[in-house]
C-alpha atoms as a PDB file:
ATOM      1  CA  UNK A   1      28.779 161.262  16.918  1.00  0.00           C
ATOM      2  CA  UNK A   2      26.648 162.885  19.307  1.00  0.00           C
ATOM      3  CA  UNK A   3      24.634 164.491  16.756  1.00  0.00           C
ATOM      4  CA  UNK A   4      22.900 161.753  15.673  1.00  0.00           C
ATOM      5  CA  UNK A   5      19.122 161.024  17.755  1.00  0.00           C
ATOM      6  CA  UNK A   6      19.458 158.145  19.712  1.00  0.00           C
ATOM      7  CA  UNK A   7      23.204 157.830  19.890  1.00  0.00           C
ATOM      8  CA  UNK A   8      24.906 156.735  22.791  1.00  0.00           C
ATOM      9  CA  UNK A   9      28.464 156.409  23.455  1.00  0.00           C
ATOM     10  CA  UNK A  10      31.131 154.791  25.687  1.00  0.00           C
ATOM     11  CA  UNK A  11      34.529 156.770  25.803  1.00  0.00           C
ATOM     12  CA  UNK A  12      37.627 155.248  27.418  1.00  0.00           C
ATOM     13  CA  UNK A  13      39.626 158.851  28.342  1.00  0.00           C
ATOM     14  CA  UNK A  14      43.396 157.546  29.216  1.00  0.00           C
ATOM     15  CA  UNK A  15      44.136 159.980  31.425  1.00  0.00           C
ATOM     16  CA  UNK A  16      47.434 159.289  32.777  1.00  0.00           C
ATOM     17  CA  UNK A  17      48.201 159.194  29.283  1.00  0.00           C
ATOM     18  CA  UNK A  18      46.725 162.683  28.309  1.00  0.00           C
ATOM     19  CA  UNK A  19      48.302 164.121  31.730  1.00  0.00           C
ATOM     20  CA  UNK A  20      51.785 163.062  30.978  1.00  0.00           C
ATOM     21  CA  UNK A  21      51.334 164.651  26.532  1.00  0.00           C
ATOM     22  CA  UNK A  22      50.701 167.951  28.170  1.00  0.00           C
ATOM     23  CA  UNK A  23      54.134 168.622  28.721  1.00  0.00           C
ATOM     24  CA  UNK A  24      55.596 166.800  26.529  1.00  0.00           C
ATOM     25  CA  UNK A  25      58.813 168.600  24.855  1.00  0.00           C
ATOM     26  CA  UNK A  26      57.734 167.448  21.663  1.00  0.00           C
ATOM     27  CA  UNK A  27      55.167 170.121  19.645  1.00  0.00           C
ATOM     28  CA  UNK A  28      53.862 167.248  17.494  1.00  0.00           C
ATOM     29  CA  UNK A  29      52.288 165.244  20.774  1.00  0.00           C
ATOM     30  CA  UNK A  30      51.141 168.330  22.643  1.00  0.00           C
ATOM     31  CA  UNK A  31      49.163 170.160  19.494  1.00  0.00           C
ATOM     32  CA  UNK A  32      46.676 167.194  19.612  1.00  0.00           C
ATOM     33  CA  UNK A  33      45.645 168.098  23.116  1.00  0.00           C
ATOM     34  CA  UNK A  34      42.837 170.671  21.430  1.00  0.00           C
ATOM     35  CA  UNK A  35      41.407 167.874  19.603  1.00  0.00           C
ATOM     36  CA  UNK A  36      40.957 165.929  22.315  1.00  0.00           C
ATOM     37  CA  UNK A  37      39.901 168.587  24.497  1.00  0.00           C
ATOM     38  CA  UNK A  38      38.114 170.943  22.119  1.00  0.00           C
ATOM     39  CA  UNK A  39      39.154 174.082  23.539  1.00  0.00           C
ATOM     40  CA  UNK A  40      42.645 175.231  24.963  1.00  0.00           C
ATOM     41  CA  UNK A  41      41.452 175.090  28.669  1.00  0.00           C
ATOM     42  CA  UNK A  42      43.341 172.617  29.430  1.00  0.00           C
ATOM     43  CA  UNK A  43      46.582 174.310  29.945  1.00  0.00           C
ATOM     44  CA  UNK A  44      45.113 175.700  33.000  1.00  0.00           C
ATOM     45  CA  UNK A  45      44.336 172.326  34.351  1.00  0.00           C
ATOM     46  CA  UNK A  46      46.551 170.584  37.009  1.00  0.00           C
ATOM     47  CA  UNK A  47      45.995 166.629  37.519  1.00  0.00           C
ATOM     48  CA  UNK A  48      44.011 163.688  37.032  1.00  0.00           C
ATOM     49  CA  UNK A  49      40.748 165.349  38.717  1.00  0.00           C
ATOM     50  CA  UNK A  50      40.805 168.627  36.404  1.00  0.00           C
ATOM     51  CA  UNK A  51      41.317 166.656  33.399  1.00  0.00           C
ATOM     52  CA  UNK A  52      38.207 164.336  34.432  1.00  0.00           C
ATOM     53  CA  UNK A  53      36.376 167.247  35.215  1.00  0.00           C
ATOM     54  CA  UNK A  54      37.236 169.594  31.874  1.00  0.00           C
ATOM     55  CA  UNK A  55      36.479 166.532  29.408  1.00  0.00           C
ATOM     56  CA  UNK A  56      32.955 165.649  31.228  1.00  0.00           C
ATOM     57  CA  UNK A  57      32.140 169.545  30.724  1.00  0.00           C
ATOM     58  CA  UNK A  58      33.248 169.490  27.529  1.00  0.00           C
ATOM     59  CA  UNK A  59      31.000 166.196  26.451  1.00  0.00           C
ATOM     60  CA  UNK A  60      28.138 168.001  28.144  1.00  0.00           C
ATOM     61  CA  UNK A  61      27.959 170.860  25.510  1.00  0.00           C
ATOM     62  CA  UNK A  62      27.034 168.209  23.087  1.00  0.00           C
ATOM     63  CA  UNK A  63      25.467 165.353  25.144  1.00  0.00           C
ATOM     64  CA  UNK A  64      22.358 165.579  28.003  1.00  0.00           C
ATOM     65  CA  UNK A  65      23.845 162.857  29.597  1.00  0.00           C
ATOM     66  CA  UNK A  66      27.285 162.660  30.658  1.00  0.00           C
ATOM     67  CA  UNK A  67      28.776 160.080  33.535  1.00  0.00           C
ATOM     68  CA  UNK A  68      32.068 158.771  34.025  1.00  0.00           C
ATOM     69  CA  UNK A  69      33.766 155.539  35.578  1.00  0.00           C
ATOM     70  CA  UNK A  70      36.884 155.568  36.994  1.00  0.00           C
ATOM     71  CA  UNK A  71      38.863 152.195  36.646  1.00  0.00           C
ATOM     72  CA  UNK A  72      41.744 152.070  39.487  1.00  0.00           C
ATOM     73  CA  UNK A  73      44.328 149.506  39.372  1.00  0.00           C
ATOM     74  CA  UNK A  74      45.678 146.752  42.138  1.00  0.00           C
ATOM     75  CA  UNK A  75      47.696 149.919  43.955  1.00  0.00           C
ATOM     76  CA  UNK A  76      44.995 152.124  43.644  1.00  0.00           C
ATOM     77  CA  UNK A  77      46.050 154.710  41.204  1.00  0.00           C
ATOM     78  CA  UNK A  78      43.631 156.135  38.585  1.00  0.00           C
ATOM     79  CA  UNK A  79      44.282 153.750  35.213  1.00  0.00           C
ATOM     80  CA  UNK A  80      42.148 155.594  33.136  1.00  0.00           C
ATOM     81  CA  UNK A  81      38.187 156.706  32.988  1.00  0.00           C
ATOM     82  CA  UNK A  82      35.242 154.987  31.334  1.00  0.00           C
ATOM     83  CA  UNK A  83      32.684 158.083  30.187  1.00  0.00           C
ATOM     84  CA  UNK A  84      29.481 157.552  28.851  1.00  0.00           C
ATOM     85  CA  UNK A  85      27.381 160.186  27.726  1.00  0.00           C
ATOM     86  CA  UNK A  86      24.011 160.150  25.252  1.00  0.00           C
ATOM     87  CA  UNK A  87      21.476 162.744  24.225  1.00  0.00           C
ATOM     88  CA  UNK A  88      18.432 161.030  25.684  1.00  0.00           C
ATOM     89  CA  UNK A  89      18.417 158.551  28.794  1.00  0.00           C
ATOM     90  CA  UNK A  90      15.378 156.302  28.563  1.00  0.00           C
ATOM     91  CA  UNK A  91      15.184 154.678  31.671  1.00  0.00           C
ATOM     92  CA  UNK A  92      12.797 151.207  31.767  1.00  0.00           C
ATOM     93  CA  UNK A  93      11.559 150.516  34.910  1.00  0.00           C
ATOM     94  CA  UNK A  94      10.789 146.302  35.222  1.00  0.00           C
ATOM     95  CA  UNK A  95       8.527 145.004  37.296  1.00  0.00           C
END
């Protein structure tokens, strides 16, 4: 998607979701971890923060522009992350 001029995208990265697949006993679950990750790195990873961390470097070999937003719930735990990231941030300033 990123490849495209002018694209911008919003990514909603479930992370508690992704952090509990990576163990899972189940092959099937864990061998889409690559696709979401594009590389194997994150078997090295441990928690919510290193996961953030691996999929905004990850999005920044393809985008410019890569920020993330992290949505907490009522008890304060990490729900999941918002991520936008674009090749080209135009920034209007109004007057």
């Amino acid at each position: 998607m990123l490849q495209k001029p002018k694209c911008e995208t919003f990514i909603t990265f479930m992370v508690d979701s992704v952090n509990r697949f990576l163990t899972h006993r189940d092959p099937k679950i864990r061998q889409h971890m690559p696709e979401i990750f594009g590389t194997q790195e994150y078997f090295q990873v441990n928690g919510v923060d290193a996961l953030r961390d691996l999929y905004q470097r990850q999005l920044l070999k393809a985008a410019e522009f890569v920020r993330y937003f992290e949505m907490i719930d009522a008890r304060g735990r990490t729900v999941y992350f918002l991520f936008f990231a674009t090749l080209r941030l135009t920034i209007v300033l109004v007057i």
